[in-house]
Protein backbone atom coordinates (compact mmCIF):
# COMPACT_ATOMS: atom_id res chain seq x y z
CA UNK A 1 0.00 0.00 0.00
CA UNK A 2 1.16 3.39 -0.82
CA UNK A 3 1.41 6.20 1.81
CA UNK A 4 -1.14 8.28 1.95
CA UNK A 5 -1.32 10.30 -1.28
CA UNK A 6 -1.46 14.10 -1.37
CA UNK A 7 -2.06 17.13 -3.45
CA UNK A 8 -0.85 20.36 -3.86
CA UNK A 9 -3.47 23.57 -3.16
CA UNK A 10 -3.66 24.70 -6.27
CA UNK A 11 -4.37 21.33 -8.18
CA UNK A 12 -7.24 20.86 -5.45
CA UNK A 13 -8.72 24.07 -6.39
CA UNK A 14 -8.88 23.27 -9.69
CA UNK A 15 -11.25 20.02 -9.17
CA UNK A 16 -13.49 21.96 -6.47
CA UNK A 17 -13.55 24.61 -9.25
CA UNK A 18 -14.93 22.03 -11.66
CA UNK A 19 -17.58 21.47 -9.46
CA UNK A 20 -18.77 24.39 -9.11
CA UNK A 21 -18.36 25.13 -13.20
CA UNK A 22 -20.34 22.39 -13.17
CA UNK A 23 -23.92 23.70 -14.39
CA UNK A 24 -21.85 26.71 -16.46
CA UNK A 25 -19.91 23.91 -18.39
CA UNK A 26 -23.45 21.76 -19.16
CA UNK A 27 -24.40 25.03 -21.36
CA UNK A 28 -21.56 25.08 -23.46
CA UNK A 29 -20.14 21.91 -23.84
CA UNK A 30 -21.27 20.03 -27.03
CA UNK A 31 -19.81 17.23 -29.55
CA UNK A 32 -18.64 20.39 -31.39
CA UNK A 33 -14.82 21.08 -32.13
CA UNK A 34 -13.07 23.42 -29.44
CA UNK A 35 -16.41 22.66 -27.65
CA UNK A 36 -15.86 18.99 -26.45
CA UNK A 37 -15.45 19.04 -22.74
CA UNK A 38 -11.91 17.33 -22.91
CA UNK A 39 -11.04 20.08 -25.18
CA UNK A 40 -12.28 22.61 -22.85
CA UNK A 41 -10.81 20.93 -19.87
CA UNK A 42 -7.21 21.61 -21.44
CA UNK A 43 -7.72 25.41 -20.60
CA UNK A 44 -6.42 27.11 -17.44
CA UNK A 45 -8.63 27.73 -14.29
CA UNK A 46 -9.06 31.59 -15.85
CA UNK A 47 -9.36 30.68 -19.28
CA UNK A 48 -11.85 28.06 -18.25
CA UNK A 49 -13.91 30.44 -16.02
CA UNK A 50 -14.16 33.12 -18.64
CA UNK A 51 -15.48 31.27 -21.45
CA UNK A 52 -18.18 29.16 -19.24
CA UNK A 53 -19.10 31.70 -16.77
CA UNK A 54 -17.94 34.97 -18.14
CA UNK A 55 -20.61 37.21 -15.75
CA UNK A 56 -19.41 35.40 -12.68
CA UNK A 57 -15.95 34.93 -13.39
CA UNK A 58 -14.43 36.88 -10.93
CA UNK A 59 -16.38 35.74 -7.57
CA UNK A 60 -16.00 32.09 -8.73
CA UNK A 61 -12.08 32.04 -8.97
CA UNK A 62 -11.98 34.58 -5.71
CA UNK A 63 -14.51 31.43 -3.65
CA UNK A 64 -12.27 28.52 -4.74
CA UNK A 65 -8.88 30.80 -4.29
CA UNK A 66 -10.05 31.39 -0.81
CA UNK A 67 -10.95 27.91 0.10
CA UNK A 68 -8.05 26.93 2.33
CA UNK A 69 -6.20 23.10 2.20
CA UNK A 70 -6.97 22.40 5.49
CA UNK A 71 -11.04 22.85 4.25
CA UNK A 72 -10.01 20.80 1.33
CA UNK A 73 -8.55 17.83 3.10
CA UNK A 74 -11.50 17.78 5.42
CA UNK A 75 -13.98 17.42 2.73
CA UNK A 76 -12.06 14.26 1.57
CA UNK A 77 -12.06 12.97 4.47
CA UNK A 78 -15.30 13.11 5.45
CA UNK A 79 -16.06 11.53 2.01
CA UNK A 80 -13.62 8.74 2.95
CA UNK A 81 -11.49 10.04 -0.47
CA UNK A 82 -7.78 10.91 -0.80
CA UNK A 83 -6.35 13.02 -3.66
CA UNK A 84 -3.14 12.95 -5.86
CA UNK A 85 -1.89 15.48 -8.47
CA UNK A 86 0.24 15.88 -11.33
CA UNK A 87 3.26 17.10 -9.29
CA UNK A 88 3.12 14.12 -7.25
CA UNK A 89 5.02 10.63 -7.72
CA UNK A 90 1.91 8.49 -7.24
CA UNK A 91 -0.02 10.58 -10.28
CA UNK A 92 0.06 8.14 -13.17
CA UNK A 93 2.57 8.38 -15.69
CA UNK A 94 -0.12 7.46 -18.17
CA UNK A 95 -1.71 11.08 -18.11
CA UNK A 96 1.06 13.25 -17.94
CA UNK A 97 1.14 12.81 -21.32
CA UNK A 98 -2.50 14.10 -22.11
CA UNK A 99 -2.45 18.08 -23.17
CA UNK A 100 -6.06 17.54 -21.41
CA UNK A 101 -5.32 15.51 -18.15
CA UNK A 102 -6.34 16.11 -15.04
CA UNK A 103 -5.02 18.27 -12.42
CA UNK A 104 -6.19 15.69 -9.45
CA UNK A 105 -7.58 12.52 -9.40
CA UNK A 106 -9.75 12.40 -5.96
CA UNK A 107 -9.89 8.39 -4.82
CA UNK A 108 -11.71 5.98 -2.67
CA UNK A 109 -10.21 3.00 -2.38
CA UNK A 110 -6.68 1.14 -2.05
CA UNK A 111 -4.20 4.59 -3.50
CA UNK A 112 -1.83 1.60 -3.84
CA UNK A 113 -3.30 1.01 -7.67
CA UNK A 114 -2.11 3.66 -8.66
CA UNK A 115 1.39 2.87 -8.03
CA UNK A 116 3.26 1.69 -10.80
CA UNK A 117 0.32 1.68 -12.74
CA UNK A 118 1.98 1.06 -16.08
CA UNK A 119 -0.27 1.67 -19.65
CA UNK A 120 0.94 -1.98 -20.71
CA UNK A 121 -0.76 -3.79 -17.54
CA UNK A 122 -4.07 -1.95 -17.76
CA UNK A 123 -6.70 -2.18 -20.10
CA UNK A 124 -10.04 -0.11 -20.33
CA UNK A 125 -13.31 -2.53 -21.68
CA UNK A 126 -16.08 -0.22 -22.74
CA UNK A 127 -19.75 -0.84 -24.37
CA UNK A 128 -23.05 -0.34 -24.83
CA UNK A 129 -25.07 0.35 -21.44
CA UNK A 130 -28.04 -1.37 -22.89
CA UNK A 131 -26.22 -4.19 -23.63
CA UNK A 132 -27.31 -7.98 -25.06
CA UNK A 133 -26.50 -11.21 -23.20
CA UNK A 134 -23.73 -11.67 -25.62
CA UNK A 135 -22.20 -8.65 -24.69
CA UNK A 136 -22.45 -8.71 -21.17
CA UNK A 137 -21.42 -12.37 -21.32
CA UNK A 138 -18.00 -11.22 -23.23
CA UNK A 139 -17.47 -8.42 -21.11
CA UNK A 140 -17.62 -10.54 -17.71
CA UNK A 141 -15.43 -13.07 -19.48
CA UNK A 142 -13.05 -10.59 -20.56
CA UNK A 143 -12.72 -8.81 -17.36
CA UNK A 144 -12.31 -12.54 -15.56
CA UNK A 145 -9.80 -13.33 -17.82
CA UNK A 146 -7.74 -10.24 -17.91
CA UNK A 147 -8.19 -9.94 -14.12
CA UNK A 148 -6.49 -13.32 -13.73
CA UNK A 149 -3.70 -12.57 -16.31
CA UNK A 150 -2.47 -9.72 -14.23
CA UNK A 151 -3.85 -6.64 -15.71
CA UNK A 152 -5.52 -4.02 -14.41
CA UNK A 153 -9.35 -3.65 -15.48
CA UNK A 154 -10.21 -0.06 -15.99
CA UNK A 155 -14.42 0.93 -16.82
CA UNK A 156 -16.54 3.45 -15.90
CA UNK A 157 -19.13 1.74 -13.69
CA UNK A 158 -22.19 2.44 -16.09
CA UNK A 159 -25.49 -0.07 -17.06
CA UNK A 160 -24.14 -3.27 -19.65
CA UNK A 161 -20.69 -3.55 -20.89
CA UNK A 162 -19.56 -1.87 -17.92
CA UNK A 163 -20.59 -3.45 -14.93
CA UNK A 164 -19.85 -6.39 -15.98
CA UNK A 165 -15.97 -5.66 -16.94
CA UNK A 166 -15.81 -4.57 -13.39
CA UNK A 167 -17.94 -7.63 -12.05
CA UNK A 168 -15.65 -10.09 -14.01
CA UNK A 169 -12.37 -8.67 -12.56
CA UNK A 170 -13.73 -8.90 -9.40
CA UNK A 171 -14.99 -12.62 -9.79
CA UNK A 172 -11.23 -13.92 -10.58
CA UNK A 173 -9.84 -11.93 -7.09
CA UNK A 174 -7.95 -8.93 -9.16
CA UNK A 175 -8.27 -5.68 -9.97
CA UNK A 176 -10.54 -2.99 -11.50
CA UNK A 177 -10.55 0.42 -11.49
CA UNK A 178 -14.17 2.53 -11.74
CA UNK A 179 -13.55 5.99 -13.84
CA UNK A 180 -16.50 8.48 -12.75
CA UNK A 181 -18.29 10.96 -14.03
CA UNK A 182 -18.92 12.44 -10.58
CA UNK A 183 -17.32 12.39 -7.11
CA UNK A 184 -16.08 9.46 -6.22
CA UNK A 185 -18.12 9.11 -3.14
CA UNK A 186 -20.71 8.63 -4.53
CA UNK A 187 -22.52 5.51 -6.49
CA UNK A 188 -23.49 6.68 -10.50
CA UNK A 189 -25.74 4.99 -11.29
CA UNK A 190 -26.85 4.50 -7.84
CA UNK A 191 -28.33 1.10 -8.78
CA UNK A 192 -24.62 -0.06 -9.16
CA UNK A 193 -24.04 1.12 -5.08
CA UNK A 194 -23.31 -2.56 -4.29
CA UNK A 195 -20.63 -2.85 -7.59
CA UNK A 196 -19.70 0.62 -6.09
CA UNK A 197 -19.18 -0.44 -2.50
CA UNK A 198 -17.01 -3.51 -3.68
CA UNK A 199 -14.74 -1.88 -6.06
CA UNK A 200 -14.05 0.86 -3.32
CA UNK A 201 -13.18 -1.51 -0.96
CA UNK A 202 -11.31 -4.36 -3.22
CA UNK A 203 -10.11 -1.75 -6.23
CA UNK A 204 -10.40 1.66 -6.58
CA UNK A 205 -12.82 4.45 -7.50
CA UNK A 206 -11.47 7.32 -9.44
CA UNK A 207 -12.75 11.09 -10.22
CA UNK A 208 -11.34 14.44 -11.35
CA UNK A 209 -14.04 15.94 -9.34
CA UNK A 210 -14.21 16.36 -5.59
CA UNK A 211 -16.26 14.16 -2.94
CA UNK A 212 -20.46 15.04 -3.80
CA UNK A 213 -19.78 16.50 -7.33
CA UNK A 214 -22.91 16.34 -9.41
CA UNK A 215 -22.54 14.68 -12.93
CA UNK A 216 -23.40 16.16 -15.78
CA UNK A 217 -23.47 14.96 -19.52
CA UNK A 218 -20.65 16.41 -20.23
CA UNK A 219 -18.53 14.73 -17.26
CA UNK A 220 -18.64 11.66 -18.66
CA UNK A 221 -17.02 12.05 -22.09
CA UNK A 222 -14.57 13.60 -20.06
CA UNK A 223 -13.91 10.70 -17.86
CA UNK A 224 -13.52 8.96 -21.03
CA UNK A 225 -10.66 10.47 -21.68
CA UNK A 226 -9.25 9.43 -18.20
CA UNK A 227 -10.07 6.14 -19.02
CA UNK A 228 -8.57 5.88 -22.41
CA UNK A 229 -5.04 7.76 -21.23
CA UNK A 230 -4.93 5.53 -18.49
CA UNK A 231 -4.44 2.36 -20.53
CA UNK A 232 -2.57 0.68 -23.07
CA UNK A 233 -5.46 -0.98 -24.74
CA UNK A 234 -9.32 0.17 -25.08
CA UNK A 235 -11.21 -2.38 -25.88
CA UNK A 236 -14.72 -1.64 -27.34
CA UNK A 237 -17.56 -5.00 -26.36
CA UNK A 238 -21.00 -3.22 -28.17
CA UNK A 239 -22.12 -0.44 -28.88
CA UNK A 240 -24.00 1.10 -31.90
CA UNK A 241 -22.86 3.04 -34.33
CA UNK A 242 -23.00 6.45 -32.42
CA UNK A 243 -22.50 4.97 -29.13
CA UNK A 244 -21.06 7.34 -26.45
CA UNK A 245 -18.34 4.44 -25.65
CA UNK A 246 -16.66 5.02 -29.34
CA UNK A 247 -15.90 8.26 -27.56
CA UNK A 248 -13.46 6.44 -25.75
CA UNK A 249 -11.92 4.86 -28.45
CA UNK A 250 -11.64 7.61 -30.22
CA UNK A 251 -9.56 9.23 -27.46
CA UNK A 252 -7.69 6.48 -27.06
CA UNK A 253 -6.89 6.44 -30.73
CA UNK A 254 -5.82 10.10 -30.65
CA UNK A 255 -3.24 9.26 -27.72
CA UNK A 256 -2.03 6.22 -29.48
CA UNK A 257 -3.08 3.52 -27.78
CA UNK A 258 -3.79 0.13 -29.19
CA UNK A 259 -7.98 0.00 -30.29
CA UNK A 260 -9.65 -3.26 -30.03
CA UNK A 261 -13.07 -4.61 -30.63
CA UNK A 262 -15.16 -7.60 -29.82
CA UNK A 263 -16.95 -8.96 -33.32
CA UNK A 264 -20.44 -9.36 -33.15
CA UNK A 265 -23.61 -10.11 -35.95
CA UNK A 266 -23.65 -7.75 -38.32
CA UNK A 267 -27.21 -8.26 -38.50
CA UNK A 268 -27.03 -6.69 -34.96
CA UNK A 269 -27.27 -2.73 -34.02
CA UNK A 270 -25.24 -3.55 -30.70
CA UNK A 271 -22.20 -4.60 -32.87
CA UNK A 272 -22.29 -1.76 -34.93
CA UNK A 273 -19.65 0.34 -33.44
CA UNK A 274 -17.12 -2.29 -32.68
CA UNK A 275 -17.54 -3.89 -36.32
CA UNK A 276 -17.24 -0.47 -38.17
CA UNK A 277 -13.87 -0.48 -35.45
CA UNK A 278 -12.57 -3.52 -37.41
CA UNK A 279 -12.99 -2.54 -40.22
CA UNK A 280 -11.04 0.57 -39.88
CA UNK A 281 -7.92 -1.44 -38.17
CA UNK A 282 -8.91 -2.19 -34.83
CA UNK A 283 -7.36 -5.08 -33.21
CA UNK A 284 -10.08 -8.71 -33.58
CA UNK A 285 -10.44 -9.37 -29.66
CA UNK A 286 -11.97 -12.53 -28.81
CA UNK A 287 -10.58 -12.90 -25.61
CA UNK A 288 -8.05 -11.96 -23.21
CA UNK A 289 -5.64 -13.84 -25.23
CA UNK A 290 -6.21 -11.47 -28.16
CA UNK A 291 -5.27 -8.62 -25.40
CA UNK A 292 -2.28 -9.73 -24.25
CA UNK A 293 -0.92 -10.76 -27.94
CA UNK A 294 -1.34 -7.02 -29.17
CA UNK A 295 -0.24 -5.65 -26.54
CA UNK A 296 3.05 -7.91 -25.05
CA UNK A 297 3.73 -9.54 -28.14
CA UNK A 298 2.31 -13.54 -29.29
CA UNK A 299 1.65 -16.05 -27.08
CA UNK A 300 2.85 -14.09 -23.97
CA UNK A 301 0.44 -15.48 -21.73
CA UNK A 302 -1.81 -18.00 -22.36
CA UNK A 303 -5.23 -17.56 -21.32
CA UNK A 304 -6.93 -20.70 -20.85
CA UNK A 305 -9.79 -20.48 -18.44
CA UNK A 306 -11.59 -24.53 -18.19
CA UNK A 307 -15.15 -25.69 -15.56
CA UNK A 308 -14.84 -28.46 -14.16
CA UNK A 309 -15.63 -32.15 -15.61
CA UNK A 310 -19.07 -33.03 -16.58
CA UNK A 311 -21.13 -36.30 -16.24
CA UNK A 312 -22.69 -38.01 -19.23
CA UNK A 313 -25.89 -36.07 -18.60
CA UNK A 314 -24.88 -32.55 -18.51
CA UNK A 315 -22.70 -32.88 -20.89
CA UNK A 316 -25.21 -33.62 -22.99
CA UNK A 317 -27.48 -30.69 -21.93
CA UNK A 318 -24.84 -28.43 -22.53
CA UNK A 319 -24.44 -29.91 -26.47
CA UNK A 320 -28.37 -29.36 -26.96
CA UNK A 321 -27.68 -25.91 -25.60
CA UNK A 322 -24.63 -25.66 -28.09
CA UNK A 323 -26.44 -26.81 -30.75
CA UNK A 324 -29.40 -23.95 -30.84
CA UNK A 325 -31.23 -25.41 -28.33
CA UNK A 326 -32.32 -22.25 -25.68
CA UNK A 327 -35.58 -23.15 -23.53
CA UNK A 328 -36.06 -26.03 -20.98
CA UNK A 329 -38.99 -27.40 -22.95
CA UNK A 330 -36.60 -27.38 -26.12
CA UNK A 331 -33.51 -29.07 -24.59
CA UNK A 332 -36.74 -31.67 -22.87
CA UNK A 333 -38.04 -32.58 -26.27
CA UNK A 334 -34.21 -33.09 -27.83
CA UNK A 335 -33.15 -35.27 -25.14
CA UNK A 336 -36.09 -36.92 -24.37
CA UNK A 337 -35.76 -36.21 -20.87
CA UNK A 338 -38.20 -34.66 -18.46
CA UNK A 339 -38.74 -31.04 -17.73
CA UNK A 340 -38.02 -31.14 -14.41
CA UNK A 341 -34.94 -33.15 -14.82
CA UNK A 342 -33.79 -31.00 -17.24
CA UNK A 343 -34.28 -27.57 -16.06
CA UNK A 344 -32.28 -29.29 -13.13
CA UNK A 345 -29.55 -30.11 -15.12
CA UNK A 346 -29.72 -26.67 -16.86
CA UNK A 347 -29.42 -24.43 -13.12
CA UNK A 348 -26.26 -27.06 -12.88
CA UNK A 349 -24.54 -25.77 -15.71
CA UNK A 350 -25.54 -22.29 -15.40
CA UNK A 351 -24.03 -22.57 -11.14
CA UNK A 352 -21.25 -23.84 -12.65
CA UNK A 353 -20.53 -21.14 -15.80
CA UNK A 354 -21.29 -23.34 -18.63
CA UNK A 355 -24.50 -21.44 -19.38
CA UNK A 356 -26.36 -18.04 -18.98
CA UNK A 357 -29.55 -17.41 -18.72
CA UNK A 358 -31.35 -14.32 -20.03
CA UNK A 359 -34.65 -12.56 -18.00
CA UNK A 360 -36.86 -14.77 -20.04
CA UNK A 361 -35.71 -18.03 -19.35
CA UNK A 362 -33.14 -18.55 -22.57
CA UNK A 363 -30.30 -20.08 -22.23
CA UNK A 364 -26.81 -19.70 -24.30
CA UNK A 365 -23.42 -21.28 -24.01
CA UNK A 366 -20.78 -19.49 -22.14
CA UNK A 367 -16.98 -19.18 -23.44
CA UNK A 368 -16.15 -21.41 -20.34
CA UNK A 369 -14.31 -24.61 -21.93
CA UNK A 370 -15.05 -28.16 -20.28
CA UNK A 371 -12.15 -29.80 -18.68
């Protein structure tokens, strides 16, 4: 664990000044050149303050000026935060390099993760929020699988492709990293406060803005841009063809870092973004083998990830599954076995990751391998 991180005054200023820009910044910002937030966030506190609040300029600088550290500190630690800046050792490495990055990163969580965080052990997984069972399948796979292979998981806590890149690193023990779009202490979406809870107290919860920022639209495009400078690879699960998450890649492309995309049916809106990815030169991920070639060379790392053995019976539920087969009643009438037996059979393979089930009651192989 590192010792406890600190900031300098002035960097603080700047994130409690963000906060309060906060509703000023929500009128100007747009997906228009020189008015993207990132591009806006690049300007100096002044600079800032005059073109997003020109009528108030002056008493907002002279409030957060004469907000003293010792206030500061207090209101992180009554959020249970801690804060690190660009002047310090602990900031990463990763975002000096950004004309746009951050001036503090406020945390909750183990400040250790940040130390030595290196662009070539991290990887950010973005997607669609309203994601399909194939996506958040992937995602939770890929998450597990990077997880275990050392790497750092990096997402930004939202709905879909998200939540389950976090839930997947957590699942295999390692560690994740939740980019927000508000302050850190508090749960966006709030129906994520469990996922929120656990990656605060096994990972670590990031923001630019202090503890009970509000988020806005535009703080999440620029958390993207934490969250594409902060790793080596962004790797894109779903998301249509204007998806917010191609944001990220975008960024990430513009720092050069490797792209990579998850293939999906072309017959399917969700896939839209990270096929038109592919076919502009993004990297095929299928895994977290995929991952680790592009980014440490071939064959690294194997990634092999197996369930245990199966008995003659599951094992053929799971190749009636495998072969098209999705309801109960369907896998029943192939097998000739009864319902009961074989939505049995079915809840054992799903316990045991074989299978997932959607809301309805459809179930689809997982990437799990048998043994």
């Amino acid at each position: 664990m590192a010792s406890r991180p600190a900031a300098c005054t002035a960097c603080l200023h700047r994130s409690w000044l963000l906060a309060l820009l906060g509703p000023y910044i929500e009128k100007i910002a747009s997906g228009e050149a020189g008015s993207r937030s990132p591009e806006l966030l690049s300007l100096s506190n002044e600079e800032l303050v005059e073109v997003a609040a020109p009528k108030v300029a002056a008493q907002v600088l002279a409030r957060v000026e004469a907000t003293a550290q010792s206030q500061l500190e207090e209101e992180l630690r009554v959020g249970r935060c801690w804060a690190c800046c660009r002047h310090g050792e602990l900031y990463p490495d990763s975002l000096r390099d950004a004309p746009d990055a951050p001036w503090a990163l406020i945390g909750r969580g183990d400040p250790g993760l940040l130390a030595g965080l290196e662009p070539y052990g991290t990887v950010t997984v973005v997607g669609a929020r309203r994601a399909t069972s194939y996506g958040r399948e992937v995602a939770r796979e890929l998450g597990r699988e990077l997880a275990s292979a050392g790497l750092v998981v990096v997402s930004g806590l939202a709905f879909g492709i998200d939540g389950c890149a976090h839930r997947g690193a957590l699942d295999a023990g390692g560690r994740t990293i939740a980019v927000l779009g508000c302050g850190p202490d508090q749960a966006y979406p709030a129906a994520h406060r469990s996922l929120w809870r656990r990656i605060s107290e096994e990972g670590l919860v990031l923001s630019e803005l202090p503890p009970g920022a509000t988020p806005w639209r535009w703080t999440f495009p620029a958390r993207n841009r934490i969250m594409a400078a902060l790793a080596g690879m962004t790797v894109v699960v779903e998301g249509a063809a204007r998806s917010g998450s191609l944001i990220t890649a975008d960024l990430a492309a513009d720092l050069g870092r490797d792209l990579g995309a998850v293939p999906g049916p072309i017959t399917s809106r969700a896939s839209a973004g990270p096929n038109n990815l592919l076919a502009g030169g993004a990297c095929v991920v299928r895994g977290a083998q995929d991952v680790l070639d592009a980014m440490l060379g071939a064959g690294v790392k194997r990634v092999e990830r197996a369930g245990p053995p199966l008995d003659e019976g599951l094992a053929a539920v799971l190749a009636a599954v495998e072969a098209g087969e999705g309801s109960c009643d369907g896998v029943a009438a192939v097998l000739g076995v009864p319902g009961p037996d074989t939505a049995a059979a079915l809840a054992r393979l799903e316990v045991l990751g074989y299978v997932s089930c959607s809301p309805i009651g459809i179930y689809s192989r997982t990437l799990l391998s048998v043994s």
